[in-house]
Protein backbone atom coordinates (compact mmCIF):
# COMPACT_ATOMS: atom_id res chain seq x y z
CA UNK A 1 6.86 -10.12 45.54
CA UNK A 2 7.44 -6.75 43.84
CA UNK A 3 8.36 -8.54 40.17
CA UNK A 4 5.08 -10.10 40.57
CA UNK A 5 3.03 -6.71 41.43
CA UNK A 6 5.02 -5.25 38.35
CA UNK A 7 3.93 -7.31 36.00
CA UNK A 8 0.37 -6.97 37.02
CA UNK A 9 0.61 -3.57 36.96
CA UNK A 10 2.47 -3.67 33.26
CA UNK A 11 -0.85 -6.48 32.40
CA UNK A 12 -3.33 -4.14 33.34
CA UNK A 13 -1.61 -0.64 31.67
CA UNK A 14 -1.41 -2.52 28.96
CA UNK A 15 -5.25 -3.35 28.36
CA UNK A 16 -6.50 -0.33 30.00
CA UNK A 17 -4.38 1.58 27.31
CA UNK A 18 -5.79 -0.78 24.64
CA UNK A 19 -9.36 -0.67 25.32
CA UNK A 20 -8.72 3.30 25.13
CA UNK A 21 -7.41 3.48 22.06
CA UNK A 22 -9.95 0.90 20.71
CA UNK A 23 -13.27 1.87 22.80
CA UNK A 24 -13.46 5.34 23.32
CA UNK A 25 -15.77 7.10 21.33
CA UNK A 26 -13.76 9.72 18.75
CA UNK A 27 -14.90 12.04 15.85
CA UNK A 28 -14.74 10.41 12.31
CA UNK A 29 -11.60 12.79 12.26
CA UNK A 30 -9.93 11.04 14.66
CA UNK A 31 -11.52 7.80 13.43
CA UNK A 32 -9.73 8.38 10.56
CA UNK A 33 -6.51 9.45 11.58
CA UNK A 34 -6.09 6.40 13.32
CA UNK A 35 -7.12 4.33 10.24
CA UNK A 36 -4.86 5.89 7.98
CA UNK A 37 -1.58 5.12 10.79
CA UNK A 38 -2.45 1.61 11.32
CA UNK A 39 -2.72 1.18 7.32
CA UNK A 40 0.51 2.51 7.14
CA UNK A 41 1.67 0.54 10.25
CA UNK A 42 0.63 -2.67 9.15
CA UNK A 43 3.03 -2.26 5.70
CA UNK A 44 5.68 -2.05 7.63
CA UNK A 45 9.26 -1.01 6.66
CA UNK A 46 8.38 -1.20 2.78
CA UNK A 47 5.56 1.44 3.42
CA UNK A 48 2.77 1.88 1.01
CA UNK A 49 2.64 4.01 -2.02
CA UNK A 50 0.19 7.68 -1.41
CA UNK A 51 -2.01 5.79 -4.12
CA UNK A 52 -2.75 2.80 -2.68
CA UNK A 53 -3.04 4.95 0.81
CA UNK A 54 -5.82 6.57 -0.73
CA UNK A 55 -7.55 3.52 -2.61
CA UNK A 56 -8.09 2.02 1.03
CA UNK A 57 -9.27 5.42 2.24
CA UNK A 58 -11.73 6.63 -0.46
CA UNK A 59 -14.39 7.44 2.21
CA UNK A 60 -12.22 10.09 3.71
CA UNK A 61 -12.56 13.35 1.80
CA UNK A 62 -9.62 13.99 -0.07
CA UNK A 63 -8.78 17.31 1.97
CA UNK A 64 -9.41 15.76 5.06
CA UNK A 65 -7.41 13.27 4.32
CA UNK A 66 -4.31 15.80 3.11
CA UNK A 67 -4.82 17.06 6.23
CA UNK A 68 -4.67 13.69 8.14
CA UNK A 69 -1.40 13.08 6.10
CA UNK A 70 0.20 16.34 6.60
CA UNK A 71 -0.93 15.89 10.82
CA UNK A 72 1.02 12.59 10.96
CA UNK A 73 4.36 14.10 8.84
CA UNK A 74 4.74 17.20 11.17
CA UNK A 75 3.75 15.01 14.35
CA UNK A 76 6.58 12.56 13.08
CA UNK A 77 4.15 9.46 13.17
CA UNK A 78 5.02 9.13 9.11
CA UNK A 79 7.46 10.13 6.72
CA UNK A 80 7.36 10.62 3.10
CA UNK A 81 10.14 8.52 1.07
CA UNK A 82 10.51 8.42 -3.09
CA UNK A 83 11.25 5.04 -4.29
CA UNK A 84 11.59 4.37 -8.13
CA UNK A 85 9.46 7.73 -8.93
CA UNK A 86 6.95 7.27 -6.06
CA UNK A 87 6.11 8.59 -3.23
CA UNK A 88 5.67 6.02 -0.71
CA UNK A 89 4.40 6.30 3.29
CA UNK A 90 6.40 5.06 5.86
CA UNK A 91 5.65 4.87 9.47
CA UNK A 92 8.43 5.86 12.13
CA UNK A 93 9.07 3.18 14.24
């Protein structure tokens, strides 16, 4: 049945693609990049304020982690939003 082969193919994209993004062996560059997306990610459409970004990413060095910011803006993974006076991250859905 070719629904059936589909959706094994679709199962198996799906956790090969996983296991690459979770497995693979990356600089702490990298390793941080991805940190710093999901963090926004996981505050969804509220975002979180560049503050509290950085209190849960003090172990990145602040100009790396400019840089990280910066990376995600012009790659259009984040935007940058003011809301009452702040600056808040928000990721592009």
């Amino acid at each position: 049945d070719v629904r059936f082969a589909q959706s094994v193919i679709e199962y198996y994209f799906v956790n090969i693609q996983n296991l690459l993004e979770n497995d693979i062996f990356r600089s702490k560059s990298e390793e941080a990049l991805i940190k710093m997306l999901k963090i926004v990610k996981s505050h969804g459409t509220l975002g979180i304020t560049r503050r509290d970004l950085y209190r849960k990413t003090r172990h990145v060095p602040r100009k790396e982690r400019n840089d990280i910011i910066e990376s995600l803006i012009e790659t259009e993974h984040i935007f940058v939003d003011i809301v009452n006076g702040k600056q808040v991250i928000k990721a592009r859905i």
